[in-house]
C-alpha atoms as a PDB file:
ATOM      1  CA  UNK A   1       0.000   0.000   0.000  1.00  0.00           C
ATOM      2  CA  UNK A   2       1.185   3.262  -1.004  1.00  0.00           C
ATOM      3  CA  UNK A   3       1.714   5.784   2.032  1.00  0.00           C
ATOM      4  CA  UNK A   4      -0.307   9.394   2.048  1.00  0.00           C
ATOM      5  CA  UNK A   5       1.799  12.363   0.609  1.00  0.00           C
ATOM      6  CA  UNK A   6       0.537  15.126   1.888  1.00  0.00           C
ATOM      7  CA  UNK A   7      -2.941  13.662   2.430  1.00  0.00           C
ATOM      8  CA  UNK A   8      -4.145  16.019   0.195  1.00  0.00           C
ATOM      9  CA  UNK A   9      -6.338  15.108  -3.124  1.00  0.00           C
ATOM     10  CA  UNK A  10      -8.792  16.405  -5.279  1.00  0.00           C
ATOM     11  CA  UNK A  11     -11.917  17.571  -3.693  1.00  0.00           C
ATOM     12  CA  UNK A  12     -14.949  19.275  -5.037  1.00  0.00           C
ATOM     13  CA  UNK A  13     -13.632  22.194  -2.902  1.00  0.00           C
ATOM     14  CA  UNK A  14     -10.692  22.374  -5.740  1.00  0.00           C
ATOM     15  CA  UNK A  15     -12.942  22.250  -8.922  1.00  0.00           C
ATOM     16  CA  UNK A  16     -13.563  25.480 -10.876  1.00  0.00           C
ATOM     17  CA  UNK A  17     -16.030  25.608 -13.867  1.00  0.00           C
ATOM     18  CA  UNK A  18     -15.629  27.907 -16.417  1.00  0.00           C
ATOM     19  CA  UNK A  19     -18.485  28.217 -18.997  1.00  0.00           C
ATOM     20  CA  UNK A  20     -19.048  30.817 -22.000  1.00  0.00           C
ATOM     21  CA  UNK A  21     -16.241  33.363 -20.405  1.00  0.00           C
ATOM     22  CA  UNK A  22     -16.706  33.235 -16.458  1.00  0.00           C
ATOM     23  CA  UNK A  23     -16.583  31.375 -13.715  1.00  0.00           C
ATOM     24  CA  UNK A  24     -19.524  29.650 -12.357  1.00  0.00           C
ATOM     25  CA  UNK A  25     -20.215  29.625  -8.562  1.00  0.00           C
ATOM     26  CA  UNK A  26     -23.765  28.553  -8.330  1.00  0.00           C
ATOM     27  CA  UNK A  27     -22.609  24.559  -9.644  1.00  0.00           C
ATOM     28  CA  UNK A  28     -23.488  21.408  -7.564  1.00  0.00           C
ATOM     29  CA  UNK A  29     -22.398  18.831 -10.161  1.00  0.00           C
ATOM     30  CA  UNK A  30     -20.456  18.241 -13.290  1.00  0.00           C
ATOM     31  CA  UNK A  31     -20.040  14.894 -14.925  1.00  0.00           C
ATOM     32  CA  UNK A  32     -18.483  14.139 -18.531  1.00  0.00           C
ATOM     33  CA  UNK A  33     -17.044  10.642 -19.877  1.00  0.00           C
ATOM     34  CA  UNK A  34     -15.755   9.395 -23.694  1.00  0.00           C
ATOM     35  CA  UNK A  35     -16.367   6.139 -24.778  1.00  0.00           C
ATOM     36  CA  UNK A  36     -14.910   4.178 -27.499  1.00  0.00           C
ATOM     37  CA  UNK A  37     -16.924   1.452 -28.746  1.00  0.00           C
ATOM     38  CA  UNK A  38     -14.880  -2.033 -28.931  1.00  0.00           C
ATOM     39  CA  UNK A  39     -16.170  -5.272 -29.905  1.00  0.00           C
ATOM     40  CA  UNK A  40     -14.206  -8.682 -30.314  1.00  0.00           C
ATOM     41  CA  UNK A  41     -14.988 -10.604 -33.226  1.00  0.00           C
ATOM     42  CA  UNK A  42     -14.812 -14.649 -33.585  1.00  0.00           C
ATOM     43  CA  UNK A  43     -13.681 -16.955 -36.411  1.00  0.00           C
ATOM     44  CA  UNK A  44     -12.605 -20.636 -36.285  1.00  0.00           C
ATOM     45  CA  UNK A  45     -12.208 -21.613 -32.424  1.00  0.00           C
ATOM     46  CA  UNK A  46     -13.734 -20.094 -29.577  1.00  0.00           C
ATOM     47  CA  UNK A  47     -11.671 -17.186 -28.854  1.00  0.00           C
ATOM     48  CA  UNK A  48     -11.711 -13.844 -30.309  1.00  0.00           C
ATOM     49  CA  UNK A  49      -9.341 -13.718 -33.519  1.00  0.00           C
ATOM     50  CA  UNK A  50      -9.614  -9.483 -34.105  1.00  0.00           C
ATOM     51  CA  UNK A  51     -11.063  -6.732 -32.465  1.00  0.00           C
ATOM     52  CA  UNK A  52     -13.246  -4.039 -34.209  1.00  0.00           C
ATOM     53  CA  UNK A  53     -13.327  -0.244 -33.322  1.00  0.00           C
ATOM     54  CA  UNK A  54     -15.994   2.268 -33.768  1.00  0.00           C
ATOM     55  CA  UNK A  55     -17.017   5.664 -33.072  1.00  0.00           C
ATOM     56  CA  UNK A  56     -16.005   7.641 -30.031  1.00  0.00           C
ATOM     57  CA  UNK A  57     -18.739   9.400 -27.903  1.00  0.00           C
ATOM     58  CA  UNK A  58     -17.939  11.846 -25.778  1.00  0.00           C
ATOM     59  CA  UNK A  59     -20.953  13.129 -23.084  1.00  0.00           C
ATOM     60  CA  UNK A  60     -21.366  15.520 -20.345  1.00  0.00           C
ATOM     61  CA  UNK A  61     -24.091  17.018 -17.911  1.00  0.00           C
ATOM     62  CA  UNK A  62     -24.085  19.723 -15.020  1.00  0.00           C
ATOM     63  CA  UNK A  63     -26.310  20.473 -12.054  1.00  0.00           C
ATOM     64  CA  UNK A  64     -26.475  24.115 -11.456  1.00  0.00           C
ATOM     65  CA  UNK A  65     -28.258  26.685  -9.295  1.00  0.00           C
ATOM     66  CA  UNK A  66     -31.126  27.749 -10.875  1.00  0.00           C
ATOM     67  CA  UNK A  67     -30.212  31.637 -11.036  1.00  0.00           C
ATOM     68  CA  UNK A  68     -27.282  30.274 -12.837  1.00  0.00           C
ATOM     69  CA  UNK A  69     -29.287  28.859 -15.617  1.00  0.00           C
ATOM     70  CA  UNK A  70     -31.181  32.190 -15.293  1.00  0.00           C
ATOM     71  CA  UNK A  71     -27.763  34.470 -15.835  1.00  0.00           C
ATOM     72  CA  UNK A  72     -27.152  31.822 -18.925  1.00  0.00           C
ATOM     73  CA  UNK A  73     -30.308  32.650 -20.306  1.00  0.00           C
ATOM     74  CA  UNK A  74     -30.179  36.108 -20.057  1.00  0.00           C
ATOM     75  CA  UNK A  75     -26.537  36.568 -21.456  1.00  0.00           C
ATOM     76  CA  UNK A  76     -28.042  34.355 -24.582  1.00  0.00           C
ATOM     77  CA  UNK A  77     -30.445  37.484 -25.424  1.00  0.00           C
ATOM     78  CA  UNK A  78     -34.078  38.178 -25.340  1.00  0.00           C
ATOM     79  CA  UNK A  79     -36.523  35.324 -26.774  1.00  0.00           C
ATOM     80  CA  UNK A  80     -33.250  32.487 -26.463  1.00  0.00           C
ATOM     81  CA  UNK A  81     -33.614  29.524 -25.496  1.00  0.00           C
ATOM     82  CA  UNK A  82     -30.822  27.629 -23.764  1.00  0.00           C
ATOM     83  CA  UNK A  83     -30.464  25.263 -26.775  1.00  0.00           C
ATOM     84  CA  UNK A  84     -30.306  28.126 -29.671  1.00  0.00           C
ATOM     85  CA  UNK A  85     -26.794  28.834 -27.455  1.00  0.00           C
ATOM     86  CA  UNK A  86     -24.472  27.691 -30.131  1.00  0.00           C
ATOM     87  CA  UNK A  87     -21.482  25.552 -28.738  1.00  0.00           C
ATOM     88  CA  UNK A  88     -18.852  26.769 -26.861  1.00  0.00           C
ATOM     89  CA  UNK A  89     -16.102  24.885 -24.624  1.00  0.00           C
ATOM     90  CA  UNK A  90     -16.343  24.050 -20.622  1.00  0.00           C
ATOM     91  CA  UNK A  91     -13.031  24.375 -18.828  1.00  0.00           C
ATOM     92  CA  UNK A  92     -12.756  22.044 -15.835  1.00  0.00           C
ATOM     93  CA  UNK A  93      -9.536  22.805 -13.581  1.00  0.00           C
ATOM     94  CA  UNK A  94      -8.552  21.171 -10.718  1.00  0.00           C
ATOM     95  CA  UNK A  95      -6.145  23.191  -8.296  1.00  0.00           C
ATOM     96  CA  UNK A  96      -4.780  20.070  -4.884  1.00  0.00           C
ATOM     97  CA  UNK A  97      -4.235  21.813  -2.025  1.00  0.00           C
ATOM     98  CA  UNK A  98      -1.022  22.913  -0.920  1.00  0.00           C
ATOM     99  CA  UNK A  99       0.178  22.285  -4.659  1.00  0.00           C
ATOM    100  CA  UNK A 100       0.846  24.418  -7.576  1.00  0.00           C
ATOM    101  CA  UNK A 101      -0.273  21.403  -9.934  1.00  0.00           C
ATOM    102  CA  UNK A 102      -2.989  22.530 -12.634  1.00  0.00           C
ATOM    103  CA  UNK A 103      -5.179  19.879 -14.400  1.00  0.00           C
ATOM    104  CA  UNK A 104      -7.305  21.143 -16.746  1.00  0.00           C
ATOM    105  CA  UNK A 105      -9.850  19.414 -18.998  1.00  0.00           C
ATOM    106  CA  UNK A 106     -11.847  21.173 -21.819  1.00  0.00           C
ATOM    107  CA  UNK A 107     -15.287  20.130 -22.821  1.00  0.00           C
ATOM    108  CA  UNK A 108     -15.671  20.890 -26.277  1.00  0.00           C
ATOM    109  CA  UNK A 109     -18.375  22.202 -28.233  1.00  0.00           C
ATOM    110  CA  UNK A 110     -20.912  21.762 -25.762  1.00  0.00           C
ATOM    111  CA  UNK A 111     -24.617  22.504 -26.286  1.00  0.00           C
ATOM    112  CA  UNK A 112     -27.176  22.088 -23.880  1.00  0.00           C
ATOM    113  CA  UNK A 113     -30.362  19.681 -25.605  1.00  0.00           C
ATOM    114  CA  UNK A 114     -32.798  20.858 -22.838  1.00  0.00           C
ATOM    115  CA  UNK A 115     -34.175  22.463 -19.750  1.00  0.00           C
ATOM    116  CA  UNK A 116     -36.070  20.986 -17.317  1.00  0.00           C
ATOM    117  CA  UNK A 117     -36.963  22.588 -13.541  1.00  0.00           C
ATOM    118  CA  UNK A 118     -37.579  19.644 -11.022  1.00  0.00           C
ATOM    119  CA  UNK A 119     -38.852  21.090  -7.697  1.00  0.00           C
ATOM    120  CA  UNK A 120     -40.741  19.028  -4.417  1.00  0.00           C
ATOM    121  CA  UNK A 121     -41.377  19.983  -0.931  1.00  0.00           C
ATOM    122  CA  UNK A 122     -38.681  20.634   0.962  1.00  0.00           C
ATOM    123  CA  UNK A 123     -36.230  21.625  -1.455  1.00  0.00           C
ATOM    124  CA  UNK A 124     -34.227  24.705  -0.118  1.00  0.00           C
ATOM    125  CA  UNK A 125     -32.665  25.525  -3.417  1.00  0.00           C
ATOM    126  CA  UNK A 126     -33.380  24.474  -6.943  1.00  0.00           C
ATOM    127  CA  UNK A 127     -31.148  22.989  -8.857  1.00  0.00           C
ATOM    128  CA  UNK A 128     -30.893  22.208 -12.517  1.00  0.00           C
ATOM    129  CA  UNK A 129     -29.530  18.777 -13.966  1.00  0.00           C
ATOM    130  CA  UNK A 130     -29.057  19.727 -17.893  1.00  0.00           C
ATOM    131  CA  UNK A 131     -27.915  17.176 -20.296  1.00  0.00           C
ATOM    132  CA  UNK A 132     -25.079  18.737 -22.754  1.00  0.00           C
ATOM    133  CA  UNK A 133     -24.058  17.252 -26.349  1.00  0.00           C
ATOM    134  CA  UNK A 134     -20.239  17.362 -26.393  1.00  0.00           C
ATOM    135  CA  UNK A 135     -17.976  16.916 -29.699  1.00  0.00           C
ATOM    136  CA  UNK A 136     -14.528  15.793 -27.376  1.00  0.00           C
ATOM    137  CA  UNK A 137     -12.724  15.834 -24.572  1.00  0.00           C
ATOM    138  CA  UNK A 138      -9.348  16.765 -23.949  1.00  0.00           C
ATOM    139  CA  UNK A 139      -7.646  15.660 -20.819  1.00  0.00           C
ATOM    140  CA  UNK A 140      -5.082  17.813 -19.198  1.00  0.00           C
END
């Protein structure tokens, strides 16, 4: 087992968002993944004898505060709505404590597909879970 060094790692405390030119405070989640689809294939025996490769697919959502989405919409113009927003990049850095170690990983041409407002009893803030459609992602 590997000893703790520092005992410091990445946190949600040391995630900051960037979307369409400024940094977003009212954010509760961001998730984004790429997939490459693999597939073996099978000739004579029982094992596979190649492996075929198709497209990559890159996705993404975010959870924010609703006055976020709000702000979004309004910077968009009058009458927008958040999917005539055409795409733009989503800058993801990650800052450890007590380092001076940057990761950063861009979203690319995101563009939100929807919005939704999901709201029960109890709730003391309203959040917004909005799906994005991503072209790629870079990684650090």
């Amino acid at each position: 087992m590997t000893p703790m060094i520092n005992g410091n790692r990445y946190a949600w405390g040391n995630v900051n968002v960037n979307i369409l030119g400024r940094t977003v405070t009212g954010i509760t989640a961001i998730s984004y993944e790429e997939k490459v689809e693999k597939k073996n294939h099978y000739g004579a025996g029982n094992m596979p004898v190649h492996r075929g490769i198709g497209n990559y697919e890159a996705s993404a959502k975010i959870t924010l505060f609703s006055y976020e989405v709000d702000a979004i919409l309004r910077a968009a113009g009058p009458g927008k709505r958040l999917t005539d927003i055409p795409p733009f990049d989503i800058t993801v850095s990650y800052i450890p404590d007590g380092t001076d170690t940057l990761v950063t990983h861009v979203i690319r041409n995101a563009e939100f597909t929807g919005n939704k407002r999901e709201v029960k009893q109890g709730d003391t803030a309203v959040e917004v879970e909005l799906e994005l459609i991503v072209s790629h992602i870079e990684w650090a």
